[in-house]
C-alpha atoms as a PDB file:
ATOM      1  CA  UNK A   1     -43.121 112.552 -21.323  1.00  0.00           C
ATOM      2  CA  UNK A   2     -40.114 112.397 -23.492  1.00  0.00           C
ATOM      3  CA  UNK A   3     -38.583 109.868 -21.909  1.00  0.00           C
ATOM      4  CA  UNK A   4     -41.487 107.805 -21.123  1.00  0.00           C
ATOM      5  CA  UNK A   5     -41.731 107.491 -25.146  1.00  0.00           C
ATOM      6  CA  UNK A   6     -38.594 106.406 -25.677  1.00  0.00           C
ATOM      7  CA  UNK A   7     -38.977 104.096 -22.875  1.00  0.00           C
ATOM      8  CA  UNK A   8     -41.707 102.440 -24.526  1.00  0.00           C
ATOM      9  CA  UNK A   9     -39.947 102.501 -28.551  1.00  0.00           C
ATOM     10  CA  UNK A  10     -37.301 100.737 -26.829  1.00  0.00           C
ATOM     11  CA  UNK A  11     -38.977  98.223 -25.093  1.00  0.00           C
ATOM     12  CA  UNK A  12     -41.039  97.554 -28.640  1.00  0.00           C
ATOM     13  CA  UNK A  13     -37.779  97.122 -30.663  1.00  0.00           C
ATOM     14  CA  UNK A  14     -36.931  94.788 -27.611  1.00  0.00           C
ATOM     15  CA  UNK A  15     -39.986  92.458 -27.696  1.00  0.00           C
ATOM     16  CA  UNK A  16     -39.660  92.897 -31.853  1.00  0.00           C
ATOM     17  CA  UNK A  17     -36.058  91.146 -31.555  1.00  0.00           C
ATOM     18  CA  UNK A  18     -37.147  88.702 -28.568  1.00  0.00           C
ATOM     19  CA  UNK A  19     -40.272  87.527 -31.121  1.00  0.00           C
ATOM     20  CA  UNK A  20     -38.423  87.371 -33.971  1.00  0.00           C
ATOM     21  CA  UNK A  21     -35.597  84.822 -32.293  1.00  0.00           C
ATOM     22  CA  UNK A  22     -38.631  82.849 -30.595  1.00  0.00           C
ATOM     23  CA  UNK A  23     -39.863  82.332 -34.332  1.00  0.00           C
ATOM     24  CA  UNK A  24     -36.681  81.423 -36.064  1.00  0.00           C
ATOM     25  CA  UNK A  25     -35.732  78.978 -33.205  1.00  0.00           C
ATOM     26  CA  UNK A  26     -39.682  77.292 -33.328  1.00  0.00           C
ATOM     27  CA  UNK A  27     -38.952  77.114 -37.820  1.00  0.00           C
ATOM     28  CA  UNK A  28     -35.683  75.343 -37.062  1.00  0.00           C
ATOM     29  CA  UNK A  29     -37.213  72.645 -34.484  1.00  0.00           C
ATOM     30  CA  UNK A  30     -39.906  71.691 -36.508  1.00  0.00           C
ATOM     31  CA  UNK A  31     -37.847  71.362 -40.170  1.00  0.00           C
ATOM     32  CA  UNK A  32     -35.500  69.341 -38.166  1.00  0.00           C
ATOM     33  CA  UNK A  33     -38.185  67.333 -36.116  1.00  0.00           C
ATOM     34  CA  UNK A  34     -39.922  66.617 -39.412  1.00  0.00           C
ATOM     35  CA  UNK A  35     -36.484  65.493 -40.674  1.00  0.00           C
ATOM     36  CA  UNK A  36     -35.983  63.020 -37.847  1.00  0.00           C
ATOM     37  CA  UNK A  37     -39.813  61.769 -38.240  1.00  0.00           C
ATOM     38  CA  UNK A  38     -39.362  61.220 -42.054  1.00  0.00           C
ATOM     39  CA  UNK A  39     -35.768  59.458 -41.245  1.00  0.00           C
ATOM     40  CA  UNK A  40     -37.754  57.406 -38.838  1.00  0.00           C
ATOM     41  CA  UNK A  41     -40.476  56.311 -41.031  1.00  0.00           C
ATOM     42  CA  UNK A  42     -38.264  55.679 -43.807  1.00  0.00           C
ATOM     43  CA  UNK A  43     -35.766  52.975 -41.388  1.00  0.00           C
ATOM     44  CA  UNK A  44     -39.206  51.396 -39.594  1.00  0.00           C
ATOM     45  CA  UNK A  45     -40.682  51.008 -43.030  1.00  0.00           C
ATOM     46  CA  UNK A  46     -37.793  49.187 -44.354  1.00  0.00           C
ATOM     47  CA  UNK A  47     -37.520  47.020 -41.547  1.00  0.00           C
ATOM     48  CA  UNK A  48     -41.512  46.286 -41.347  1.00  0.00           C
ATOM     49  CA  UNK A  49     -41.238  47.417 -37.143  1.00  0.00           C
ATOM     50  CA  UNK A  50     -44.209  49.163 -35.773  1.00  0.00           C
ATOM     51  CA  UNK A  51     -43.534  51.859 -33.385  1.00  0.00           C
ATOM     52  CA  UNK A  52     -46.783  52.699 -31.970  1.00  0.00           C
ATOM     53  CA  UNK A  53     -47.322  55.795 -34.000  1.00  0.00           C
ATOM     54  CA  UNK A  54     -47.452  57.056 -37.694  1.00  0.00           C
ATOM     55  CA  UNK A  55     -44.232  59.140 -37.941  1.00  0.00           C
ATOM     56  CA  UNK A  56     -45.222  60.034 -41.611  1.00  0.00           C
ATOM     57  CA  UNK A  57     -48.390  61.774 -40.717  1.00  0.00           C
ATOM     58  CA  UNK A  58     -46.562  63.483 -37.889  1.00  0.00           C
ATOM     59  CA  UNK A  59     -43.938  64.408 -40.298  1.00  0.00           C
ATOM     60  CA  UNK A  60     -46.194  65.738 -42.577  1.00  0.00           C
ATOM     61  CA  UNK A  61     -48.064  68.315 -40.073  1.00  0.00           C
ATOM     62  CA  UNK A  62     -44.586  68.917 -38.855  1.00  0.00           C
ATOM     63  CA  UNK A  63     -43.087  69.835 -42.132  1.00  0.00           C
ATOM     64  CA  UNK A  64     -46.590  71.784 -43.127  1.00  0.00           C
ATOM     65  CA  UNK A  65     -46.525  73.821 -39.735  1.00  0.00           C
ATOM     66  CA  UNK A  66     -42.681  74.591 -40.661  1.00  0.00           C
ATOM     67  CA  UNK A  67     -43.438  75.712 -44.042  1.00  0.00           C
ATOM     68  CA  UNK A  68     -46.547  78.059 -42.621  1.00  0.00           C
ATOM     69  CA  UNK A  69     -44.663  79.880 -39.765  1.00  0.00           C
ATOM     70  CA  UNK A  70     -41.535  80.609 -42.777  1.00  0.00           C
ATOM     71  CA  UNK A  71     -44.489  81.927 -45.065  1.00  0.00           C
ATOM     72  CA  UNK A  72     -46.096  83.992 -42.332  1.00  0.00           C
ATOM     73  CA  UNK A  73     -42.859  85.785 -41.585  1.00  0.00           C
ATOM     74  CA  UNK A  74     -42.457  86.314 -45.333  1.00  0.00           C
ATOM     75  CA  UNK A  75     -46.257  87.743 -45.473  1.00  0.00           C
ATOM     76  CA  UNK A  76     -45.989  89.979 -42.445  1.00  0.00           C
ATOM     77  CA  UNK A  77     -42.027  91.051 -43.469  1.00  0.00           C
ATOM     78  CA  UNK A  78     -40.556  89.931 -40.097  1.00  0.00           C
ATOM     79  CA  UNK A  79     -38.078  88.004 -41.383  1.00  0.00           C
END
């Protein structure tokens, strides 16, 4: 029975690390994303192009959903 607990402690402090990396790496790729949207609208604005979508609303959500997933994992301490 011993072992069986340890078995599962283990596997928690496993799928703790495995969840933690998922959510650093999913931060990252949307403060960069909403980097490369905001550099986008800025150069298309400048230039008066139209690329089909608004990269400045996308950037926006983007850099909102960032900002929510690095406050979450201040809330719940996982960072």
């Amino acid at each position: 029975m011993k072992e069986l607990q340890n078995f599962f402690s283990e596997m928690e402090s496993g799928l703790g690390s495995i969840a933690q990396s998922f959510v650093s790496i999913i931060e990252y790729l949307l403060f960069f994303s909403a980097l490369i949207l905001a550099v986008t609208m800025l150069i298309t604005e400048r230039r008066g192009d139209n690329i089909g979508f608004n990269a400045g609303r996308w950037a926006l959500i983007v850099f909102i959903a960032g900002v929510s997933i690095a406050l979450a994992k201040e809330v719940f301490g996982i960072a």
